[in-house]
Protein backbone atom coordinates (compact mmCIF):
# COMPACT_ATOMS: atom_id res chain seq x y z
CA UNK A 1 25.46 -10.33 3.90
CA UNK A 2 22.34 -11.34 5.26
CA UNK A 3 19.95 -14.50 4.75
CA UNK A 4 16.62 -13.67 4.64
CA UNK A 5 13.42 -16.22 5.12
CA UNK A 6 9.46 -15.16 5.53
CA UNK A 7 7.88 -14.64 9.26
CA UNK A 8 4.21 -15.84 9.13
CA UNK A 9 2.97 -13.68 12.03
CA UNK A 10 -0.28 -14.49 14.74
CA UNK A 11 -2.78 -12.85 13.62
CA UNK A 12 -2.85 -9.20 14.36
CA UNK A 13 0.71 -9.63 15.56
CA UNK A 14 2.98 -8.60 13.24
CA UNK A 15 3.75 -5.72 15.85
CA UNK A 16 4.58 -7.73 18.21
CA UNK A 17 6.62 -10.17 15.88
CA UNK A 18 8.37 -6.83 14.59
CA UNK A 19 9.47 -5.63 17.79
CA UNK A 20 10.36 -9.39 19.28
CA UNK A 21 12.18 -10.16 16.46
CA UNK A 22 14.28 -6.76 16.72
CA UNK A 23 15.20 -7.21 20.41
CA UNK A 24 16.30 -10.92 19.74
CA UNK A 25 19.16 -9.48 17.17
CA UNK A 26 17.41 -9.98 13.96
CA UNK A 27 17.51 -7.50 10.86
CA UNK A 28 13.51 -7.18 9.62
CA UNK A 29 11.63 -5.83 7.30
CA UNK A 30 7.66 -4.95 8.11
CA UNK A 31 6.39 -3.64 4.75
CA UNK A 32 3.07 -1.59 5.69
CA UNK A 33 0.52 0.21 3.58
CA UNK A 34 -0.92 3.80 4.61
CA UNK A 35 -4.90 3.87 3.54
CA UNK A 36 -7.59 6.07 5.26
CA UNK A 37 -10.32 4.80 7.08
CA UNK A 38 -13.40 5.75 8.61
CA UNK A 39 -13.64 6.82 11.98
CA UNK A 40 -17.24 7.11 13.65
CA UNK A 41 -18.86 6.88 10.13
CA UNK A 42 -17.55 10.36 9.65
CA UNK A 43 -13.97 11.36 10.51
CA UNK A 44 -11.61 9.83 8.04
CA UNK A 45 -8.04 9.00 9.68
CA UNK A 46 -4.91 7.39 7.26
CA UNK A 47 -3.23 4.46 9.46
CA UNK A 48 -0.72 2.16 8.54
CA UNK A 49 -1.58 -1.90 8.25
CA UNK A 50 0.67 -4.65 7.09
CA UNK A 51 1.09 -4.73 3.06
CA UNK A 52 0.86 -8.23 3.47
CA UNK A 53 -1.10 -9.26 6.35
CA UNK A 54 0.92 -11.51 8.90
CA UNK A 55 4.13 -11.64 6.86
CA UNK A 56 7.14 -9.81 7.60
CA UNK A 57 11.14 -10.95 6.37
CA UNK A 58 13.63 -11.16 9.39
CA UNK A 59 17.35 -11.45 7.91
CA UNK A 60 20.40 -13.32 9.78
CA UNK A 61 23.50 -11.40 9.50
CA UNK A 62 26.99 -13.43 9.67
CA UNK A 63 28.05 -13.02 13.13
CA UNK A 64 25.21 -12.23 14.90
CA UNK A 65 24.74 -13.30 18.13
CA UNK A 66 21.67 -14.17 20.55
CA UNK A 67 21.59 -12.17 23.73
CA UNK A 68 23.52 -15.17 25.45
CA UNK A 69 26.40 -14.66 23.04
CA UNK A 70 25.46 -17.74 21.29
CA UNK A 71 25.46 -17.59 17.09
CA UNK A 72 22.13 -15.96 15.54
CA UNK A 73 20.31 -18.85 13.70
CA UNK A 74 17.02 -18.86 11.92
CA UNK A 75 15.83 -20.93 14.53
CA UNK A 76 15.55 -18.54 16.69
CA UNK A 77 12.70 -17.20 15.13
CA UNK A 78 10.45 -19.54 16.47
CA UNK A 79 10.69 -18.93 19.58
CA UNK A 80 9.69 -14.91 18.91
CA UNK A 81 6.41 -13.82 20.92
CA UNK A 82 4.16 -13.16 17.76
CA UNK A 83 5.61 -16.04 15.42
CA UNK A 84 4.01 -18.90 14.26
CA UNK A 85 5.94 -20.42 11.69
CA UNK A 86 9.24 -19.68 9.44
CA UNK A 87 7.49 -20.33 5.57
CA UNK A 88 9.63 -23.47 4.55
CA UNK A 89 9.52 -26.68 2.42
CA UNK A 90 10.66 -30.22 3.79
CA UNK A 91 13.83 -29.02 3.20
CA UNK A 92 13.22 -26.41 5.94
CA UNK A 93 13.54 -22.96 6.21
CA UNK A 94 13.28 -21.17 2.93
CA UNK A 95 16.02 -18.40 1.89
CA UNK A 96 15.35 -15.51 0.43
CA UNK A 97 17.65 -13.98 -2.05
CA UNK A 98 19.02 -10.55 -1.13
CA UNK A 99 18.84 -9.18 -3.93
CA UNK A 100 14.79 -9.77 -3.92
CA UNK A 101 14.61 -8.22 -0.61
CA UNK A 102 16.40 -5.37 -1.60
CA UNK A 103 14.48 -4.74 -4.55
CA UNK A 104 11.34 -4.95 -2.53
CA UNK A 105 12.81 -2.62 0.14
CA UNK A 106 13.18 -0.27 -2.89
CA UNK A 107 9.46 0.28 -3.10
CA UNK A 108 9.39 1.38 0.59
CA UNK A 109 10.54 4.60 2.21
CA UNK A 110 13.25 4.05 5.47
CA UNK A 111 10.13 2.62 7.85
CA UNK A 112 8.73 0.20 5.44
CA UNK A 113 5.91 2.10 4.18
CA UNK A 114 4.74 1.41 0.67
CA UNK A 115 5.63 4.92 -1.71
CA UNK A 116 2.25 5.58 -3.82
CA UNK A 117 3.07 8.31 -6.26
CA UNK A 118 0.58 11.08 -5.68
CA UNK A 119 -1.95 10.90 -8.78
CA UNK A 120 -2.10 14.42 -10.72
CA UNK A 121 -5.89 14.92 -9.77
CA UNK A 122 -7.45 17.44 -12.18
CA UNK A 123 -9.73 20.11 -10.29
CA UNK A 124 -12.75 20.96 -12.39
CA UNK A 125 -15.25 24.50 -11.69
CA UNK A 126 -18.35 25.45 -12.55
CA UNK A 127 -18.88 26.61 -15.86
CA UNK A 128 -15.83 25.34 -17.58
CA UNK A 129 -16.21 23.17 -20.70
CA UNK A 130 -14.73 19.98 -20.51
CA UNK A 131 -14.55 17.03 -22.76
CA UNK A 132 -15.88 13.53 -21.40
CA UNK A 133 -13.86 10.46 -21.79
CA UNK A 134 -14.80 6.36 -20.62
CA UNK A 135 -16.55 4.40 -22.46
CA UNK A 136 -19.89 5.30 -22.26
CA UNK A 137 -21.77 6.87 -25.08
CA UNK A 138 -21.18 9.97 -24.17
CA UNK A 139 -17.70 10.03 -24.73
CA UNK A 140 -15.68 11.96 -26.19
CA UNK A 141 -18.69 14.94 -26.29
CA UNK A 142 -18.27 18.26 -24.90
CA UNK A 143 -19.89 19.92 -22.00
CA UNK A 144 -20.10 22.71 -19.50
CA UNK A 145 -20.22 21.84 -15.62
CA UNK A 146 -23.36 22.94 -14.27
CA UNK A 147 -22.69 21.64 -10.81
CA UNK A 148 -19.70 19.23 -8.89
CA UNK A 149 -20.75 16.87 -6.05
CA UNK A 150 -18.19 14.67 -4.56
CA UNK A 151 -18.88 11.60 -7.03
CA UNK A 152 -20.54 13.34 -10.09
CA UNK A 153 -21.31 16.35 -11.78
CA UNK A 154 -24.25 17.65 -13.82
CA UNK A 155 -23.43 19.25 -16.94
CA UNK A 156 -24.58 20.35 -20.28
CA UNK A 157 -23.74 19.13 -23.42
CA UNK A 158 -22.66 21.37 -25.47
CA UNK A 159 -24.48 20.67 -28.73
CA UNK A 160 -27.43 19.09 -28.01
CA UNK A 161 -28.36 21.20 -24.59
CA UNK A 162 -29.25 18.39 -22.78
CA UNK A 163 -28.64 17.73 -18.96
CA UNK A 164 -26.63 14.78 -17.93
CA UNK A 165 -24.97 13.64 -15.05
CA UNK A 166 -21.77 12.10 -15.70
CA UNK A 167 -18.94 10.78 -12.93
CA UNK A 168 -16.17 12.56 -12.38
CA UNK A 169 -13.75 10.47 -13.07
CA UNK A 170 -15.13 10.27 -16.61
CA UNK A 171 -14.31 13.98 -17.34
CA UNK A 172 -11.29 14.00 -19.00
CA UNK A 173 -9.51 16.95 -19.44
CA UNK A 174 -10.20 20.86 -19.48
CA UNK A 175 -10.84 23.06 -22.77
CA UNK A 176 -10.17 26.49 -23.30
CA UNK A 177 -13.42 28.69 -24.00
C-alpha cells in the first residue's frame, strides 16, 4: 500500500518532476490531456499537456528505499529537480487516500492520458433533408442541405423555400426522403 500526497511542479516542469521523481524511487502519477493545436497557423498537431497544470501525485510504497538504501519518505520529494512544494496544511504533508487515486487513475489509460470517448459525429451531404434542433427559432423545422462548409451549412427550408444558414451543430438528425 502506498501513501500518496500532491507534487506542485515549477512551472513547465512537470517533466522534469515526473522523471526526477521516478529515478529517486517514487511511484507517480502524471495525468495528461491529448488536445490538437495549431502549428504555423495551419498544420494542426494533437500533443499531450498536463490535465492539471504543475500537479502530479508521487506515492511512497512501504519499504522503499532512497538510492543510499535509506527508507523512502515524503520528504524526499523536495529535494526532486522540478519540485517546489509537497501541497500540505500546518500539519504537513497531506495524504491522499488510495482509493481516490485509484479511482482517478481509472479515467486514464496505462500512461496517464485522460480517455475521451469518441463523440458519434453525424456526417451530413448535400441534398439530404434534415431536421434542425437548438434553440433558435428555427428549430425543430425541416430542410434540405444546399451546401456544408466547415462551421455551417446553407439549406432550404422545406416549407417555406427560404434560404438560411444554420450551424452545424444545430442540425440534428437525418430524415428519410
Amino acid at each position: 500500500m502506498a501513501a500518496w500526497y500532491c507534487i506542485y511542479a515549477r512551472p513547465k516542469m512537470e517533466d522534469t518532476a515526473f522523471t526526477n521523481l521516478i529515478i529517486r524511487g517514487f511511484e507517480v502519477f502524471y495525468p495528461r490531456e491529448q488536445v490538437e493545436t495549431r502549428v504555423n497557423n495551419r498544420r494542426r498537431q494533437i500533443v499531450e499537456r498536463p490535465f492539471m497544470s504543475r500537479y502530479l501525485f508521487a506515492g511512497v510504497t512501504d519499504g522503499a528505499c532512497t538510492t543510499k538504501g535509506h527508507p523512502l519518505t515524503v520528504g524526499h520529494a523536495y529535494n526532486v529537480m522540478g519540485v517546489v512544494t509537497i501541497v500540505h496544511s500546518l500539519g504537513g504533508p497531506i495524504a491522499i487516500p488510495e482509493a481516490v487515486i485509484d479511482e482517478l487513475r481509472g479515467r486514464f489509460d496505462e500512461r496517464g492520458v485522460l480517455i475521451v470517448p469518441k463523440e458519434q459525429k453525424q456526417e451530413f451531404r448535400v441534398g439530404q433533408q434534415v431536421r434542425i434542433g437548438g434553440a433558435g427559432q428555427l428549430a425543430g423545422m425541416v430542410a434540405v442541405i444546399e451546401r456544408l462548409g466547415a462551421k455551417n451549412a446553407r439549406a432550404w427550408l422545406r416549407d417555406s423555400k427560404l434560404r438560411v444558414v444554420v450551424r452545424r451543430e444545430d442540425i440534428s438528425e437525418h430524415l428519410a426522403a
